[in-house]
Protein backbone atom coordinates (compact mmCIF):
# COMPACT_ATOMS: atom_id res chain seq x y z
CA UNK A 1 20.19 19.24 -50.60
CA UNK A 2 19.26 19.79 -46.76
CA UNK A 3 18.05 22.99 -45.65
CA UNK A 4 19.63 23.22 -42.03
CA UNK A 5 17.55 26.47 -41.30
CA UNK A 6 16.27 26.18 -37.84
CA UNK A 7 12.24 27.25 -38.33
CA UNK A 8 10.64 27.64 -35.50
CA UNK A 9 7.02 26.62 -35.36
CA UNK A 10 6.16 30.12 -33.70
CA UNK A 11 8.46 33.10 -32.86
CA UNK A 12 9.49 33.46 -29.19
CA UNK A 13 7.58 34.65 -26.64
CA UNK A 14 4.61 35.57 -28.91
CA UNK A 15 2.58 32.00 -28.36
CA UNK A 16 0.27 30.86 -26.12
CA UNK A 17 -0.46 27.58 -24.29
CA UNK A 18 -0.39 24.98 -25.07
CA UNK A 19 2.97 23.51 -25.97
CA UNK A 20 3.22 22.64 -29.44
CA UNK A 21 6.14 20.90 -30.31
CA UNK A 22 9.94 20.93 -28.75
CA UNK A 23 11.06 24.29 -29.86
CA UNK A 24 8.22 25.55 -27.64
CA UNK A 25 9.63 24.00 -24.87
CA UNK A 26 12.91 25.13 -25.50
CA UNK A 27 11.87 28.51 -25.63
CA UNK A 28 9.58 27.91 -22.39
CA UNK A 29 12.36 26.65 -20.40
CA UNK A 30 14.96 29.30 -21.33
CA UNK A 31 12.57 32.02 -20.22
CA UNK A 32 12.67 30.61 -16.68
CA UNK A 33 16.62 30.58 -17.44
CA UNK A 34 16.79 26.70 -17.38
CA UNK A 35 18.66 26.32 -20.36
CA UNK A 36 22.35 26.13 -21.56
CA UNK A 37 23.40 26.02 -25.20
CA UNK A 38 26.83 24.51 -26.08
CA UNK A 39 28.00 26.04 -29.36
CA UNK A 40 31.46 23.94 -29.01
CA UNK A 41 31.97 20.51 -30.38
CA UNK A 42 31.58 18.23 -27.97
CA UNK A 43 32.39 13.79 -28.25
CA UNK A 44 29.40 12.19 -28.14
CA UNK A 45 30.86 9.30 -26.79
CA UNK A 46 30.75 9.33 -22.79
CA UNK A 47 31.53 13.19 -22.71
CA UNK A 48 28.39 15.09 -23.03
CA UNK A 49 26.73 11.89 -20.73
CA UNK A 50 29.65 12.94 -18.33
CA UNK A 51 28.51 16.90 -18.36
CA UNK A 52 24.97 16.02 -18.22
CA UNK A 53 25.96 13.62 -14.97
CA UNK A 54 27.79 16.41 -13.20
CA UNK A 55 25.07 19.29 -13.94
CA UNK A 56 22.61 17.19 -12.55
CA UNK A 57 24.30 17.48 -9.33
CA UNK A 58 23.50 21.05 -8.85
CA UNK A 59 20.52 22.47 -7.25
CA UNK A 60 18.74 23.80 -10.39
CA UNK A 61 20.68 22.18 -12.88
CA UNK A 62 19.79 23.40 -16.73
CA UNK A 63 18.57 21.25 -19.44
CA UNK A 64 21.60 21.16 -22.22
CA UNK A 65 21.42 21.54 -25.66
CA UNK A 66 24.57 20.61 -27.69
CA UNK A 67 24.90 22.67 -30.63
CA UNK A 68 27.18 20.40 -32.38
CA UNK A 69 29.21 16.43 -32.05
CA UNK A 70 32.41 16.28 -32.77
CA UNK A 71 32.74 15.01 -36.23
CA UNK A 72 29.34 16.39 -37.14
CA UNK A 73 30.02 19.71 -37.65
CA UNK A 74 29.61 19.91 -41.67
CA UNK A 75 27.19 16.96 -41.43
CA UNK A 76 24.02 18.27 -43.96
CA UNK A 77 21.27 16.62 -41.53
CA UNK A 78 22.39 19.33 -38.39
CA UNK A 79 21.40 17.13 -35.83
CA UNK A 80 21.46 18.89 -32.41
CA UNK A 81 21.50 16.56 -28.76
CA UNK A 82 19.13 17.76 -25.63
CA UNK A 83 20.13 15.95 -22.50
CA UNK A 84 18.50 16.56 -18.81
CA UNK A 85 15.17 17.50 -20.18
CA UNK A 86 13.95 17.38 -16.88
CA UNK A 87 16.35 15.84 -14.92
CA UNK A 88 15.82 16.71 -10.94
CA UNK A 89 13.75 19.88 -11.77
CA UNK A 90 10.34 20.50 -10.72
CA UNK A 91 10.00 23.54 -12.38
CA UNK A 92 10.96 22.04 -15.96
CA UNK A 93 8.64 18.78 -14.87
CA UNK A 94 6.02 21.71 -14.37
CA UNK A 95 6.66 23.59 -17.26
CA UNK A 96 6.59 20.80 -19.34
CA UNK A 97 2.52 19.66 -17.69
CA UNK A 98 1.74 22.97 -18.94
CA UNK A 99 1.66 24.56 -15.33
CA UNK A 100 3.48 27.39 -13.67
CA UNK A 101 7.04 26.25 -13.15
CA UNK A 102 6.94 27.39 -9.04
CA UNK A 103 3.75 25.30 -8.36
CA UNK A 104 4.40 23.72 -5.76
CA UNK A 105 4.52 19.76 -5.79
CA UNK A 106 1.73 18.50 -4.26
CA UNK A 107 -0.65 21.00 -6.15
CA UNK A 108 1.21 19.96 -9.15
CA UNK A 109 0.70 16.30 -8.23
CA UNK A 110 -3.29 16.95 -7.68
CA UNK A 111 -3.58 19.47 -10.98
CA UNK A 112 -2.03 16.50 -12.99
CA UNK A 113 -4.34 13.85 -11.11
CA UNK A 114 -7.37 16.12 -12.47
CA UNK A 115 -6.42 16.39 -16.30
CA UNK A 116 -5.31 12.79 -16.42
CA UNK A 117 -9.65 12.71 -16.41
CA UNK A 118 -10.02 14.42 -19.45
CA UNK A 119 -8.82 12.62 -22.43
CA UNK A 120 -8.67 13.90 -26.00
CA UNK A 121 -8.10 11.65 -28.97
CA UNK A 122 -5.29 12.77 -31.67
CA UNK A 123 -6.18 14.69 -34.19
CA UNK A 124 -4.91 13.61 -38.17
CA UNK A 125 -3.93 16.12 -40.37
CA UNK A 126 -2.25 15.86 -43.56
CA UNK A 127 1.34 15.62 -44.93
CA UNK A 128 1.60 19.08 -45.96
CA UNK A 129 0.76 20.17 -42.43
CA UNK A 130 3.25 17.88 -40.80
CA UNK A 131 6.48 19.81 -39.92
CA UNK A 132 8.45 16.28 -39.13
CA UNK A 133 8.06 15.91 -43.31
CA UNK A 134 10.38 18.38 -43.98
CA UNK A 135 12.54 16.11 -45.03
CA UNK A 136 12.98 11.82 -45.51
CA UNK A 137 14.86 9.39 -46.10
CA UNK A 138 13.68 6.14 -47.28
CA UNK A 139 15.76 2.89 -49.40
CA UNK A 140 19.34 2.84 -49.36
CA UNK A 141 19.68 7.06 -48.20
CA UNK A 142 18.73 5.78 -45.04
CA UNK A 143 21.88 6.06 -42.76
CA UNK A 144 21.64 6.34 -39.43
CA UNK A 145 25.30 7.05 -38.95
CA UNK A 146 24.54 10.47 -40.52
CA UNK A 147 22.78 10.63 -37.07
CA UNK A 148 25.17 11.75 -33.54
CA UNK A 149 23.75 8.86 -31.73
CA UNK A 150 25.78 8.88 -28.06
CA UNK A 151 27.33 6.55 -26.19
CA UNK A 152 25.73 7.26 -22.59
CA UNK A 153 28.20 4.93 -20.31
CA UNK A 154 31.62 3.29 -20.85
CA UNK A 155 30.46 -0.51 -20.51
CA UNK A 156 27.24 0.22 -22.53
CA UNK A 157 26.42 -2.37 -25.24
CA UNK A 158 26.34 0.14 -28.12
CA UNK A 159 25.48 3.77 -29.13
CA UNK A 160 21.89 5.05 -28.18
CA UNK A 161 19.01 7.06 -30.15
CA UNK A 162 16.32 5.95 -28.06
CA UNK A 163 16.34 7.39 -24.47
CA UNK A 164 13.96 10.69 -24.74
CA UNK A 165 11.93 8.91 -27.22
CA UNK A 166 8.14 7.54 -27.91
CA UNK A 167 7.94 4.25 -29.39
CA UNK A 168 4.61 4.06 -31.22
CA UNK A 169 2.83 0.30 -31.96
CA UNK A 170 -0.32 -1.24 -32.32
CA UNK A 171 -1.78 -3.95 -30.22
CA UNK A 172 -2.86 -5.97 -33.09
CA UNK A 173 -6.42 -7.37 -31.60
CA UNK A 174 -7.81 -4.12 -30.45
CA UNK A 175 -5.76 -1.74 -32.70
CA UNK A 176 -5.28 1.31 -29.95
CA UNK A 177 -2.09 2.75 -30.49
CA UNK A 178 0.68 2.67 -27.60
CA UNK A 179 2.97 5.03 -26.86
CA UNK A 180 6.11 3.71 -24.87
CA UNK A 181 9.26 5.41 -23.43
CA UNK A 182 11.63 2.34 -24.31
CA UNK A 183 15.77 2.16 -25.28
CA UNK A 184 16.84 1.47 -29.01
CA UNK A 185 20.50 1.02 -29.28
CA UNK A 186 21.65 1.27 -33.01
CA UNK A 187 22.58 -2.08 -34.74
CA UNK A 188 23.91 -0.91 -38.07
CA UNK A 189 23.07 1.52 -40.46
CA UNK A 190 19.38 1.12 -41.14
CA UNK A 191 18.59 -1.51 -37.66
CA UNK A 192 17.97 -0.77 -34.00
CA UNK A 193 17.50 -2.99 -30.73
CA UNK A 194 14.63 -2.48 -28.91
CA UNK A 195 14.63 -3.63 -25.32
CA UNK A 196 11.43 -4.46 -23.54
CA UNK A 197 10.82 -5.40 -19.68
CA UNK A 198 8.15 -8.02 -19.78
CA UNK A 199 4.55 -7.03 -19.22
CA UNK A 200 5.47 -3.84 -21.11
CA UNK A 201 2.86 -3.08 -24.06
CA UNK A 202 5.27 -3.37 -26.44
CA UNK A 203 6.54 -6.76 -25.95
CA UNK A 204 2.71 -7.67 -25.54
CA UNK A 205 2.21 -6.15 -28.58
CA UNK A 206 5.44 -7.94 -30.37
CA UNK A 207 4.46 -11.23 -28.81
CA UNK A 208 0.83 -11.85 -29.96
CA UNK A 209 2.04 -10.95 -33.72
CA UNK A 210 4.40 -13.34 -33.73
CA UNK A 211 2.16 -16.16 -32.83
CA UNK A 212 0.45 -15.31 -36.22
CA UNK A 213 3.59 -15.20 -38.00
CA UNK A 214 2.85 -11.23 -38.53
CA UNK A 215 5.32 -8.46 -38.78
CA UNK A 216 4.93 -5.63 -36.31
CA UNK A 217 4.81 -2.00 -37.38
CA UNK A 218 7.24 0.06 -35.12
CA UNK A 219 7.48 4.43 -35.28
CA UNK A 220 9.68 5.85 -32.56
CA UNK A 221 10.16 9.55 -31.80
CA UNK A 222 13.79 10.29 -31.26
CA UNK A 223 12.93 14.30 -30.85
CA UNK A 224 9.89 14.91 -28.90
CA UNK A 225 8.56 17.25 -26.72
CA UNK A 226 9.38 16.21 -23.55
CA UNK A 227 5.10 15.47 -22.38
CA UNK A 228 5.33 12.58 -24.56
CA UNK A 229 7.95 10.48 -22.71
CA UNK A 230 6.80 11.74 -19.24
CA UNK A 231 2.66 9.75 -20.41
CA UNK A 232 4.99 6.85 -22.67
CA UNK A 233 6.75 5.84 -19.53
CA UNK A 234 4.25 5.42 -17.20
CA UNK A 235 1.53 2.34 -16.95
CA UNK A 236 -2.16 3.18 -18.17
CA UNK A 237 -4.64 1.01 -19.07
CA UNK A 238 -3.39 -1.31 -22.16
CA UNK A 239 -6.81 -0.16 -24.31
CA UNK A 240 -6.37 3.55 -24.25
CA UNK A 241 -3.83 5.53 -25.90
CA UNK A 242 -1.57 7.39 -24.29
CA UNK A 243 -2.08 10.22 -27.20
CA UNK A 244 -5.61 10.54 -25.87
CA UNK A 245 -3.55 11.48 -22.31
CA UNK A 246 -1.03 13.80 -23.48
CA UNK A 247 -4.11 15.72 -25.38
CA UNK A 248 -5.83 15.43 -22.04
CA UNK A 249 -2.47 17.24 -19.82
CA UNK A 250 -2.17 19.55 -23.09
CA UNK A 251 -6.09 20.73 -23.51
CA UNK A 252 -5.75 19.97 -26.91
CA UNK A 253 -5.69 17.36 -29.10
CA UNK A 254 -1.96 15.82 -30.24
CA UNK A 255 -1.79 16.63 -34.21
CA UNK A 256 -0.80 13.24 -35.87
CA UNK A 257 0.14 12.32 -39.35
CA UNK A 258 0.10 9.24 -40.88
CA UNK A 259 3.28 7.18 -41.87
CA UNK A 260 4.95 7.30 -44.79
CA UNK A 261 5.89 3.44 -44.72
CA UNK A 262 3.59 2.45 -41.94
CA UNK A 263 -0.06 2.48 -41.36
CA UNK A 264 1.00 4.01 -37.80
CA UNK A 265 0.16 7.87 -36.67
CA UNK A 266 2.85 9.87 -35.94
CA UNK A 267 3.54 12.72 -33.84
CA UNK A 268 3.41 15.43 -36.21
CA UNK A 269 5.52 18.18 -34.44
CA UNK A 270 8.42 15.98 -33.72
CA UNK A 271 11.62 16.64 -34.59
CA UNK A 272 12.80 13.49 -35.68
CA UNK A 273 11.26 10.24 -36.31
CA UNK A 274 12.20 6.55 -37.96
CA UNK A 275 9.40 4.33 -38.78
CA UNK A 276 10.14 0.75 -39.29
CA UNK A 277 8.93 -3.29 -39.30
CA UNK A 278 10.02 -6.14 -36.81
CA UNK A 279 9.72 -9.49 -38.33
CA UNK A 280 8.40 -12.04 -36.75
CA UNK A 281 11.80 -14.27 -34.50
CA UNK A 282 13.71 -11.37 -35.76
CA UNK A 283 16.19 -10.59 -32.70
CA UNK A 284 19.89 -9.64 -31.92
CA UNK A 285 22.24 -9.58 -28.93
CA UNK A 286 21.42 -5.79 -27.26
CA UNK A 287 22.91 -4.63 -23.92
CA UNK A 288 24.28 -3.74 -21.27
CA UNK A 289 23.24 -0.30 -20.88
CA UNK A 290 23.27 2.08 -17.88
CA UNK A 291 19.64 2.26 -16.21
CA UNK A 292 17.37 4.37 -13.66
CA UNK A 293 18.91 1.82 -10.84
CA UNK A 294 22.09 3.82 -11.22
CA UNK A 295 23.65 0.21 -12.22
CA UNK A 296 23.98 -0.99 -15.88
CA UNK A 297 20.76 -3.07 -16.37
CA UNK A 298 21.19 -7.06 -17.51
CA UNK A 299 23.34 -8.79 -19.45
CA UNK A 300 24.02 -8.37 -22.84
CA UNK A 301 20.52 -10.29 -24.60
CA UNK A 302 18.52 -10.97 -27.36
CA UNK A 303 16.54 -7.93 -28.15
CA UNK A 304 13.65 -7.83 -31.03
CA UNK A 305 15.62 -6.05 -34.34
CA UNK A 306 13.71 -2.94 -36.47
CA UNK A 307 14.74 -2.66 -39.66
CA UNK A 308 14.40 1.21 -40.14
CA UNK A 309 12.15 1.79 -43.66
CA UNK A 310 12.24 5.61 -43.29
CA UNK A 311 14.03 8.60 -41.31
CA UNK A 312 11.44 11.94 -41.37
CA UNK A 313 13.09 15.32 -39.79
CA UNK A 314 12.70 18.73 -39.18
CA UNK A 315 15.71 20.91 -40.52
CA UNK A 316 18.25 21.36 -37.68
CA UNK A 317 16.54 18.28 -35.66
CA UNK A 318 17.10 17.73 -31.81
CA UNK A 319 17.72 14.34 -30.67
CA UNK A 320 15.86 13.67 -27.20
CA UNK A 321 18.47 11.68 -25.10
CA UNK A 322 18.03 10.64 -21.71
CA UNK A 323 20.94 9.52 -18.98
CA UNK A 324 19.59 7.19 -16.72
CA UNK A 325 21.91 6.95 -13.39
CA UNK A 326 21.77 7.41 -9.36
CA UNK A 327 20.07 9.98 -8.08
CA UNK A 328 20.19 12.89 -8.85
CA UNK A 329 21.49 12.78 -12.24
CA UNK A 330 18.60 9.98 -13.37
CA UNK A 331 16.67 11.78 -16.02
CA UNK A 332 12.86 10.16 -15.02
CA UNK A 333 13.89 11.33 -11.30
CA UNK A 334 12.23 14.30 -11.56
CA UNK A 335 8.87 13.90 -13.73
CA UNK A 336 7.98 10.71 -11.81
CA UNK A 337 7.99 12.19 -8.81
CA UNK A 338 4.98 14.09 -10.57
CA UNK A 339 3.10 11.93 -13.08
CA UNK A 340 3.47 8.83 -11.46
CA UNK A 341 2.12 10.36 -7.82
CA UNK A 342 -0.39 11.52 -9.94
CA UNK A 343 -1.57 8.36 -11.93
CA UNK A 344 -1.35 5.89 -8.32
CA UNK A 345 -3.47 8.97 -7.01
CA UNK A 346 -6.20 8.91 -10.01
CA UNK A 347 -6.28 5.34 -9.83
CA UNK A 348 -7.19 5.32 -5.95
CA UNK A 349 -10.09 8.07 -6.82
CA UNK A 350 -11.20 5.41 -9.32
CA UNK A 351 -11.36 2.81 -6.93
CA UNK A 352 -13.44 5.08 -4.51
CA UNK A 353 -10.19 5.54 -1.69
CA UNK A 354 -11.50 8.28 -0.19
CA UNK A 355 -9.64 10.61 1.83
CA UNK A 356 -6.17 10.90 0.33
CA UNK A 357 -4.63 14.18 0.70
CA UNK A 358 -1.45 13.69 -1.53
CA UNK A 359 0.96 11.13 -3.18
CA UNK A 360 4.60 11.02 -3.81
CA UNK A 361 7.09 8.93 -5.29
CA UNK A 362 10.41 9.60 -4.17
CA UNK A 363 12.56 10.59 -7.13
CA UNK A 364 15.72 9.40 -4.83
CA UNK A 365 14.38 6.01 -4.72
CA UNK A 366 14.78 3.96 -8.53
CA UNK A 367 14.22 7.12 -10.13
CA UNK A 368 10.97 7.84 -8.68
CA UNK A 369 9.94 3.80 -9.38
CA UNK A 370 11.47 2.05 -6.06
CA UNK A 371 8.81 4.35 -3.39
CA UNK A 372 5.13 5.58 -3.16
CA UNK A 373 4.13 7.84 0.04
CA UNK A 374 0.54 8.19 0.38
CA UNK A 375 -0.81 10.78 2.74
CA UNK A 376 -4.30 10.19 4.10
CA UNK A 377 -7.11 10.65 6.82
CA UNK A 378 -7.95 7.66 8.37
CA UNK A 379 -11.59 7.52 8.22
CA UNK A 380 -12.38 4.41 9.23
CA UNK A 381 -11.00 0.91 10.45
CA UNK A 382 -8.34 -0.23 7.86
CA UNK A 383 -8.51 2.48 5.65
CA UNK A 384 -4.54 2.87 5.58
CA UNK A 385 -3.91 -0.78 5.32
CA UNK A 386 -6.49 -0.58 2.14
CA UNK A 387 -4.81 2.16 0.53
CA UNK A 388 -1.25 0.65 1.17
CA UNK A 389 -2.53 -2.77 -0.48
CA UNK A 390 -4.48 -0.94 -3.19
CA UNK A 391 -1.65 1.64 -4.28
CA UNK A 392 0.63 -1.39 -4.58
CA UNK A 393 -0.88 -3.18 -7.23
CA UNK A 394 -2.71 -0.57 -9.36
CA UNK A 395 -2.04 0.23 -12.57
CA UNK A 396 0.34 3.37 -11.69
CA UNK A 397 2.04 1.78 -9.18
CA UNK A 398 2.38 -1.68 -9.58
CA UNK A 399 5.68 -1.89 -11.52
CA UNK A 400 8.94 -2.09 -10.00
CA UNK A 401 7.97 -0.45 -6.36
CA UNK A 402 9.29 -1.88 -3.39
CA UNK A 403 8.17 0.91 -1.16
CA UNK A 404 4.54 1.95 -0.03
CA UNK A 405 4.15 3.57 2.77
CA UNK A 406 0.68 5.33 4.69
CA UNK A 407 1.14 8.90 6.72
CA UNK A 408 -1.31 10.64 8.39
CA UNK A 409 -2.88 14.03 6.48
CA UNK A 410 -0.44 16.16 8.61
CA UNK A 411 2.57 14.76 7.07
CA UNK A 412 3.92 16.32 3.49
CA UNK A 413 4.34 13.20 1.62
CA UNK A 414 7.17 15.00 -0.62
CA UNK A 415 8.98 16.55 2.68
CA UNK A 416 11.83 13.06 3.15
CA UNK A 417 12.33 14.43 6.96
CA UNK A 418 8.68 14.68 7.90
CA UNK A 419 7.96 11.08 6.72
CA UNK A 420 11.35 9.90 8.72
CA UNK A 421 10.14 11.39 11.99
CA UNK A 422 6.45 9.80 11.44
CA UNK A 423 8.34 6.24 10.99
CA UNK A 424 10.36 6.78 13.99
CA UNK A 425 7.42 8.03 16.07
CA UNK A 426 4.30 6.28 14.93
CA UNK A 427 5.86 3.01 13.34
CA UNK A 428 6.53 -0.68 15.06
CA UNK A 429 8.15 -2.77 13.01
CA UNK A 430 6.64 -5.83 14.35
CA UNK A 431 3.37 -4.88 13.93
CA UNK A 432 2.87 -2.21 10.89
CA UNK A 433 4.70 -3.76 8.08
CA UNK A 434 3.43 -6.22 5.78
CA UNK A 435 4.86 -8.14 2.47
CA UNK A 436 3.48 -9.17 -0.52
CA UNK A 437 5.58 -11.09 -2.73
CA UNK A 438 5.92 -12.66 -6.67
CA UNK A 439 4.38 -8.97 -7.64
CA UNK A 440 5.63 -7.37 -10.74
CA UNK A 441 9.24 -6.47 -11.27
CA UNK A 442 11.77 -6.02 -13.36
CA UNK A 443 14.73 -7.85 -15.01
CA UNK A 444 16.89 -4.80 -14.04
CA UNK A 445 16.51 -4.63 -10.61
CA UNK A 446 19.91 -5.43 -9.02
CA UNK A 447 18.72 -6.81 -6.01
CA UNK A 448 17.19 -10.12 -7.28
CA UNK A 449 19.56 -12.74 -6.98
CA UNK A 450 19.29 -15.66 -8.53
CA UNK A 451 18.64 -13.01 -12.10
CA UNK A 452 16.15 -15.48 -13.33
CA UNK A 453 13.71 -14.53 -10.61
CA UNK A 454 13.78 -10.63 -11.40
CA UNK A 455 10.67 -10.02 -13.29
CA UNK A 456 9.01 -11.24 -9.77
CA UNK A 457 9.46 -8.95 -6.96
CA UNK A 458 8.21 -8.48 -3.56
CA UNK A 459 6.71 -5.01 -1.94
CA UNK A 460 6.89 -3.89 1.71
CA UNK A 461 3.71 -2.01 3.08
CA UNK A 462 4.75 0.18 5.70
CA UNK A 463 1.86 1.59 8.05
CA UNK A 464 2.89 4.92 9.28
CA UNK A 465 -0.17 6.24 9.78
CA UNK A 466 -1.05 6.61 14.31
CA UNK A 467 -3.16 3.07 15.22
CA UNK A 468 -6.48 3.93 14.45
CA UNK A 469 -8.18 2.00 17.81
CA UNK A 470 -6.30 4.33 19.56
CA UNK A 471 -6.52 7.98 17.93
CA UNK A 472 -7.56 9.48 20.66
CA UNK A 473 -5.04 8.94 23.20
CA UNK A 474 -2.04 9.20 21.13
CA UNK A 475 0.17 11.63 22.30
CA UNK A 476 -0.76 15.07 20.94
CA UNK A 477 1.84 16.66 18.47
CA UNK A 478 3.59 19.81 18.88
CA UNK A 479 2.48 22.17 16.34
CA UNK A 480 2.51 26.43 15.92
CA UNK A 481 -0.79 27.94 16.49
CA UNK A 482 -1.53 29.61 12.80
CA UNK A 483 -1.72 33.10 14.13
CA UNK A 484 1.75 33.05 15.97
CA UNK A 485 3.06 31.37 12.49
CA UNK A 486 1.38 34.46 10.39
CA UNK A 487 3.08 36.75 13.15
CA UNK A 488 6.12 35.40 12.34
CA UNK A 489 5.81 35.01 8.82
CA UNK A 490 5.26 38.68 8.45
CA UNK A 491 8.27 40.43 10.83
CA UNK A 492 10.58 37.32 9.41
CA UNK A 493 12.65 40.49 6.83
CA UNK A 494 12.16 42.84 9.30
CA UNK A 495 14.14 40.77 11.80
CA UNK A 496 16.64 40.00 8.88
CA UNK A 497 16.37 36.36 9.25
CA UNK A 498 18.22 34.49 6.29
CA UNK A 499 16.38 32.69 3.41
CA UNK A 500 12.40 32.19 2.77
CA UNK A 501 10.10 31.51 5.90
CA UNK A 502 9.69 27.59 5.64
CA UNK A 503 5.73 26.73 4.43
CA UNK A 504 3.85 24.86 7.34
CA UNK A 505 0.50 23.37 6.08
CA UNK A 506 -0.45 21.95 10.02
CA UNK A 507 -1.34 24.16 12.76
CA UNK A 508 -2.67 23.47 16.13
CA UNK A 509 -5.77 24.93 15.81
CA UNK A 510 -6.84 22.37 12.95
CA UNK A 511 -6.32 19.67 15.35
């Protein structure tokens, strides 16, 4: 018998930071009034990814929690769905990096950039201390149909439990554990599909097993707090694990337990987990499924197959689902805007690129992936034709983006208009744009034609920085003086002048 009690780990509003599991969050983001609860039924199928699509269309649209599927409603597991754990909000992305949820984003960018420094290795503890134990399901009582697994788009391949989730392996020659953000679509009652873009750890992982005829351990999170898939999806070095990152962001070290079927560590606050073995050649058709292009990804494929050995779960467990789609709506929009500025920026520290000032990658653009802004002082010949080439092929960056362009330090990388007006005033064409191609892409980008060249890609490098040779005769900005901007700042109310006075970070004076 199930207990569907929903414990939470601490009551509300009597914790303090860190974050310790997804209840946390939930109760984090409803006190800055970012959450709805659906207590109706709702289909899984296409209508709650529908709702989710819409909401995310609003300025400040709420993460949603649905209470109950339609046909689950006397189901003894409980399961509950959260979709748009982020989505297009800041504040949640903030919340979430265990910062105030009105920091604004380039501090939140540079705050991120300095704890991504400070790594912490997991920390084991034992069964008994392991909420996701409450309950399992092992042999023939695992059913995964017992499970409201969605169906996200109409032309999708299959139903999806792996979207908001952190897919756990071992690279089998230096045993660090990697944690990926990757899609599982359900194959059956106790198998899932796991797709993998090459170059991804995973596939690495998969790969060099194979060759020695070695089955691969697989754990994946299907109810996380949220930190987890914002680190899994993101590219860090391949021989440090991304646990030692989120315990890093968290100031804490991640409690892990060890599997129950696998020799894996697992997150031990989750909320839902299946552990499980790939065998080696073991694959089946997976695909095609809706994806942070706003375009359904490839063809339906070959995919490598997990047979599921065991299903662990808190009572009442939330399933983590993400909607990938065109912008807004695209559920890594919003937190790679933040992490990944953050990791291309760490990465350019690390390569002694001195003089950056702030990094952005557009959310608009791929879901954060397709464009990096990089806002710097030029301090010498070439420096922003060294940063563009640098920031395009590090480790943060390198996947995917098509985009990298250089501003000067008094342009807000994050402001869209002020980096337009720099292109149209400090930009030629002909002379300040450079490409590199074969880099690393993706099978899903659309715009590769023929498809079998789309893991290579090509990136433009757009200098939109003034020529440095000739800083000091470019035409001189206009700019406020900071006193007359204080002056103003301060009567703005009195006047009764609609909305917030709009922040300026360059004055004439600083010129």
């Amino acid at each position: 018998m199930i207990d569907t009690t929903d414990k939470r780990s601490t009551p509300p509003g009597t914790r303090n930071l860190p974050i310790q599991d997804l209840r946390d969050w939930l109760d984090d983001v409803d006190a800055i009034g970012e959450l709805v609860r659906i207590t109706d039924p709702v289909d899984r199928d296409e209508i709650m990814s529908a709702i989710v699509y819409l909401l995310a269309k609003q300025k400040g649209s709420p993460a949603v929690l649905f209470e109950k599927a339609v046909g689950f409603e006397d189901n003894p597991i409980g399961a509950r769905l959260l979709w748009n754990l982020v989505g297009p909000s800041l504040r949640r992305v903030a919340v979430t990096l265990e910062e105030p949820a009105d920091t604004p984003t380039i501090d939140l960018i540079r705050r991120v950039q300095g704890k991504m420094k400070n790594r912490m290795p997991p920390a084991e503890v034992t069964p008994d201390d392991a909420p996701i134990y409450e309950n399992t399901l092992t042999g023939d009582a695992i059913d995964l149909d017992l499970l409201p697994i969605p169906k996200h788009w109409p032309l999708d391949g299959g139903r999806y439990g792996g979207t908001g989730d952190a897919v756990i392996t071992r690279d089998p020659d230096s045993d660090y554990l990697n944690i990926g953000t990757y899609r599982m679509m359900q194959q059956g009652k106790q198998q899932v599909g796991l797709y993998l873009s090459p170059g991804k750890d995973a596939r690495l992982h998969i790969a060099r097993s194979w060759e020695r005829g070695e089955d691969v351990q697989v754990a994946a999170a299907w109810g996380i707090d949220p930190l987890f898939m914002l680190v899994g999806s993101q590219g860090f070095p391949k021989n440090i694990s991304e646990y030692e990152y989120i315990g890093g962001l968290k100031g804490q070290p991640v409690p892990v337990v060890r599997g129950k079927t696998t020799d894996l560590l697992l997150p031990a606050n989750a909320d839902l987990v299946i552990e499980g073995v790939i065998r080696p050649g073991s694959m089946k058709a997976e695909g095609p499924f809706g994806e942070f292009t706003g375009y359904y990804g490839r063809p339906e494929g070959e995919a490598p197959l997990m047979d599921v050995t065991a299903v662990h779960f808190r009572n009442n467990p939330i399933l983590t689902n993400a909607l990938m789609a065109d912008y807004p709506s695209c559920e890594q929009s919003g937190f790679f805007a933040i992490i990944r500025s953050a990791k291309v920026w760490d990465d350019l520290d690390t390569l002694g690129v001195p003089g950056i000032k702030g990094i952005y990658a557009h959310p608009a653009v791929s879901g954060g992936l397709g464009m990096t802004v990089i806002s710097l002082e030029q301090l010498y010949a070439g420096h922003a034709a060294q940063a563009l080439a640098l920031a395009a092929q590090v480790p943060g960056g390198a996947y995917f983006t098509k985009w990298i362009i250089a501003v000067d330090d008094d342009i807000d990388p994050s402001n869209m208009d002020e980096v337009m007006w720099a292109m149209g005033s400090r930009c030629n064409p002909a002379d300040d744009i450079d490409i590199l191609r074969d880099t690393w892409s993706t099978p899903l980008d659309p715009s590769q034609y023929p498809p079998e060249n789309r893991p290579y890609g090509s990136k433009a490098l757009i200098n939109v920085c003034k020529p440095h040779k000739h800083l000091a005769e470019f035409p001189k900005r206009t700019m406020l003086r900071r006193d007359i901007y204080e002056n103003v700042a301060a009567t703005w109310e009195k006047l009764g002048l609609p909305g917030q006075v709009p922040d300026i970070h360059t004055f004439e004076r600083d010129t």
